[in-house]
C-alpha atoms as a PDB file:
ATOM      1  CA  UNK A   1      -1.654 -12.866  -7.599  1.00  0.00           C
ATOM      2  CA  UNK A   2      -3.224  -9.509  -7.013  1.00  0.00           C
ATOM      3  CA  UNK A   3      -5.944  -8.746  -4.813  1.00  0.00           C
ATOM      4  CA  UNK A   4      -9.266  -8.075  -6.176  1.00  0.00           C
ATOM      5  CA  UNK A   5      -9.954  -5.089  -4.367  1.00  0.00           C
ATOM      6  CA  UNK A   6      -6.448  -3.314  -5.213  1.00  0.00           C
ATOM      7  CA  UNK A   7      -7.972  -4.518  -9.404  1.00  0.00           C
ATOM      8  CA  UNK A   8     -10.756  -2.470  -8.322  1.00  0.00           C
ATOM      9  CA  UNK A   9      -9.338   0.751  -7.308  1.00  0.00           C
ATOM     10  CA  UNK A  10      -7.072   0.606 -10.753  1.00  0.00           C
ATOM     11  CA  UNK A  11     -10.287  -0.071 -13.201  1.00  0.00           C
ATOM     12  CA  UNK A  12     -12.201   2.580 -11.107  1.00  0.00           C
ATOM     13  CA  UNK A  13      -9.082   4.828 -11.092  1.00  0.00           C
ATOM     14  CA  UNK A  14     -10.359   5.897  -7.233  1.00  0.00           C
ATOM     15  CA  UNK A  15     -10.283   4.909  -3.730  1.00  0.00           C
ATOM     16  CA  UNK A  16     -13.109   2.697  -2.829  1.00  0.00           C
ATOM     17  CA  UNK A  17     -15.307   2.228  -0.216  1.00  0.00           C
ATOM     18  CA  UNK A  18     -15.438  -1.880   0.050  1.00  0.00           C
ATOM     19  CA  UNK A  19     -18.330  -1.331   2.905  1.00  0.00           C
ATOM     20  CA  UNK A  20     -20.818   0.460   0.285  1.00  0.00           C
ATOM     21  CA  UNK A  21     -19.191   1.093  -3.202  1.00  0.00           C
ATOM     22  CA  UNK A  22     -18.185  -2.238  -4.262  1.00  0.00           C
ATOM     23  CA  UNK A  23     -19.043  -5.485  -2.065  1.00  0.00           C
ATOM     24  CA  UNK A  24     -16.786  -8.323  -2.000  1.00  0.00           C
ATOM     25  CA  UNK A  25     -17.400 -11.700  -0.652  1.00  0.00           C
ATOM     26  CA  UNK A  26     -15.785 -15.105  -0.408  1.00  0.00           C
ATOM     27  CA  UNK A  27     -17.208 -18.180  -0.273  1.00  0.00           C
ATOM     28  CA  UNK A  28     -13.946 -20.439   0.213  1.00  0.00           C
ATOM     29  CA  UNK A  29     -12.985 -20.289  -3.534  1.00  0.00           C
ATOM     30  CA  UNK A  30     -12.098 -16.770  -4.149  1.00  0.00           C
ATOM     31  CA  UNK A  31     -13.340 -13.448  -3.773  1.00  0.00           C
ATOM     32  CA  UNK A  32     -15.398 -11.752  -6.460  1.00  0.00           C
ATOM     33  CA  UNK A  33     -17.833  -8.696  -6.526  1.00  0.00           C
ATOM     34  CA  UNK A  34     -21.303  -9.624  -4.633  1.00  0.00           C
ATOM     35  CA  UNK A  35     -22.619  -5.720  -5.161  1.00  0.00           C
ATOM     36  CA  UNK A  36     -21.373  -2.655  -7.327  1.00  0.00           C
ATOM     37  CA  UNK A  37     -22.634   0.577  -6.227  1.00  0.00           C
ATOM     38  CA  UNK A  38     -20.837   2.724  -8.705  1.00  0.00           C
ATOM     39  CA  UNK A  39     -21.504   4.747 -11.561  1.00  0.00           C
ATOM     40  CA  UNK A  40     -19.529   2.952 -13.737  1.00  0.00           C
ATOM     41  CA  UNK A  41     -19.807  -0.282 -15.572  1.00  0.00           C
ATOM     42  CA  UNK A  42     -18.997  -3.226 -13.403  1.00  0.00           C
ATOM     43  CA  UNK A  43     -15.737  -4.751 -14.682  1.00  0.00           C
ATOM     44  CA  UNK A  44     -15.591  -8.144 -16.613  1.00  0.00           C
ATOM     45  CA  UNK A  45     -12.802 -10.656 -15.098  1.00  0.00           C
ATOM     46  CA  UNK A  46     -10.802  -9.965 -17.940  1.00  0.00           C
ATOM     47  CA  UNK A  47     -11.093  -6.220 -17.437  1.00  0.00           C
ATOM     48  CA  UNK A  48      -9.830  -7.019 -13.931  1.00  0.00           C
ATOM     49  CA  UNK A  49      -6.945  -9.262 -14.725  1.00  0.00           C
ATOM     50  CA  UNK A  50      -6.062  -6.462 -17.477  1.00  0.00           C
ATOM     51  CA  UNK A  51      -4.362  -4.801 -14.012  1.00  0.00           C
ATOM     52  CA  UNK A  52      -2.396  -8.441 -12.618  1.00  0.00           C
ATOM     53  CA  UNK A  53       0.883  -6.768 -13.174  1.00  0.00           C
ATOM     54  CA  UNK A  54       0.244  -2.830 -12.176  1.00  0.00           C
ATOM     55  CA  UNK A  55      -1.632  -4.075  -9.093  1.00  0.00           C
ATOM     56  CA  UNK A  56       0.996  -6.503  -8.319  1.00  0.00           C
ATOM     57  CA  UNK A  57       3.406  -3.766  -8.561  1.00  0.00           C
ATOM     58  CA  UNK A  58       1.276  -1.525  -6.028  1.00  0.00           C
ATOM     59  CA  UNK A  59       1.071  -4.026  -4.005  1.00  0.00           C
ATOM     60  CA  UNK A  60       4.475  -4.623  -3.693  1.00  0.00           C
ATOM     61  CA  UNK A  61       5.361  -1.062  -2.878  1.00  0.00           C
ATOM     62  CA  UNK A  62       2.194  -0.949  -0.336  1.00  0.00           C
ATOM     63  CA  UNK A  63       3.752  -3.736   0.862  1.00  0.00           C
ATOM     64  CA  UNK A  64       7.363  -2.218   1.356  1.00  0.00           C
ATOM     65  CA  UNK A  65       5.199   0.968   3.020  1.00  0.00           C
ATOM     66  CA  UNK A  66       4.587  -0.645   5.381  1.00  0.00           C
ATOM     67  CA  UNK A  67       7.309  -2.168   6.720  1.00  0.00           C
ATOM     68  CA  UNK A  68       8.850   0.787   6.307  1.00  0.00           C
ATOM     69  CA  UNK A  69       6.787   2.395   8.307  1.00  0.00           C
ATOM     70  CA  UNK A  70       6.605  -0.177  10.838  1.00  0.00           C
ATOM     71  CA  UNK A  71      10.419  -0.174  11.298  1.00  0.00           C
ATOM     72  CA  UNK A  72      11.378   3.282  11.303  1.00  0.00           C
ATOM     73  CA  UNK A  73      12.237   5.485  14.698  1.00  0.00           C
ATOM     74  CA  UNK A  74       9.107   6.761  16.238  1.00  0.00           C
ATOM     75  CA  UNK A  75       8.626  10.932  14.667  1.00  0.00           C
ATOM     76  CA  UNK A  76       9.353  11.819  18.460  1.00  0.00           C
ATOM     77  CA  UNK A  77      12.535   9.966  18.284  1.00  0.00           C
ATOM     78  CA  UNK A  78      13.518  11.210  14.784  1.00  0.00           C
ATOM     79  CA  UNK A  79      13.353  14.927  15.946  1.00  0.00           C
ATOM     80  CA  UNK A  80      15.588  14.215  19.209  1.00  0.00           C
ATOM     81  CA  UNK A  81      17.857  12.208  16.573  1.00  0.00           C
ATOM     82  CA  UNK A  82      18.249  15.375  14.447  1.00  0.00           C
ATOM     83  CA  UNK A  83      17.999  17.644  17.333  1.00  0.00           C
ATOM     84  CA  UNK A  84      21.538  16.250  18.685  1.00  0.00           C
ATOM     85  CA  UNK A  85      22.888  15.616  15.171  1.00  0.00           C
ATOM     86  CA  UNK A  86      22.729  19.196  15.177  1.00  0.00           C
ATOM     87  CA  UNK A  87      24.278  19.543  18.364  1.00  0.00           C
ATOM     88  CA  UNK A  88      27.215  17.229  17.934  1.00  0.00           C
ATOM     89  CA  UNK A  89      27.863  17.332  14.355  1.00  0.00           C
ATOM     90  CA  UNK A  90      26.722  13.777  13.976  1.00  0.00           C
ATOM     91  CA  UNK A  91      24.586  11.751  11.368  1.00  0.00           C
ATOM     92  CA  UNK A  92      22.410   9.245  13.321  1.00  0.00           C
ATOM     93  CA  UNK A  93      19.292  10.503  11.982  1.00  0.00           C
ATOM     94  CA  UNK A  94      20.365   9.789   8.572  1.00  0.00           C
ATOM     95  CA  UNK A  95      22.214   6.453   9.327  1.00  0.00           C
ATOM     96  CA  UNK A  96      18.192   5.190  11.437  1.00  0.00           C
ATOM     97  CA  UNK A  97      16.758   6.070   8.261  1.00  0.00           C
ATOM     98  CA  UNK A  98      19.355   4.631   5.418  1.00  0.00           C
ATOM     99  CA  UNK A  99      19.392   1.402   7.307  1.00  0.00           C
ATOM    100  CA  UNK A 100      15.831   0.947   7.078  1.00  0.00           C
ATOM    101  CA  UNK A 101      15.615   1.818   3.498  1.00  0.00           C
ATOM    102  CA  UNK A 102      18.219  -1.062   2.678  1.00  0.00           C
ATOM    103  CA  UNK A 103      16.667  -3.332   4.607  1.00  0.00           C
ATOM    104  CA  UNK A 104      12.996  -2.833   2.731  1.00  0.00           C
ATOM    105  CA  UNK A 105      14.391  -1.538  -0.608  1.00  0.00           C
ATOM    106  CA  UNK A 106      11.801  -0.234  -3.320  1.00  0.00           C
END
């Protein structure tokens, strides 16, 4: 299930600020929308669950982000990778990155 914030930015079709835009709050049985600052219509829950699947989806690829980024070679490291690449004729630049990419596949 899809976060309600990520339902947010789709119906809004912007980045939001969850500090002053649009307030969310839990109480211990879900989260829902405690103030909307915006100049749009606040969203009915069926507006919001309208977006399950696409904000699943970014989710998912958020998700896979990530841990991409998380796993991959510092940029420091990537430049010395393709500096001697360059120098010896070798791929380990290319290899760091493909291996990460299969292991966190889009």
């Amino acid at each position: 299930m899809a976060n309600l914030s990520t339902k947010i930015k789709l119906y809004a079709n912007k980045e939001i600020n969850f500090l002053n835009e649009v307030i969310l709050q839990d109480d211990g049985n879900g989260a829902y929308i405690k103030e909307w600052n915006l100049d749009i219509a606040q969203p009915t829950e069926a507006q919001l669950n309208a977006f399950e699947v696409q904000a699943n989806e970014v989710e998912r690829i958020n998700n896979i982000r990530s841990q991409r980024a998380n796993n991959y070679p510092s940029l420091a490291d990537q430049l010395d990778m393709q500096y001697w690449d360059k120098i010896n004729g070798t791929n380990k630049w290319q290899q760091a990155i493909n291996a990460v990419k299969q292991k966190y596949p889009k």
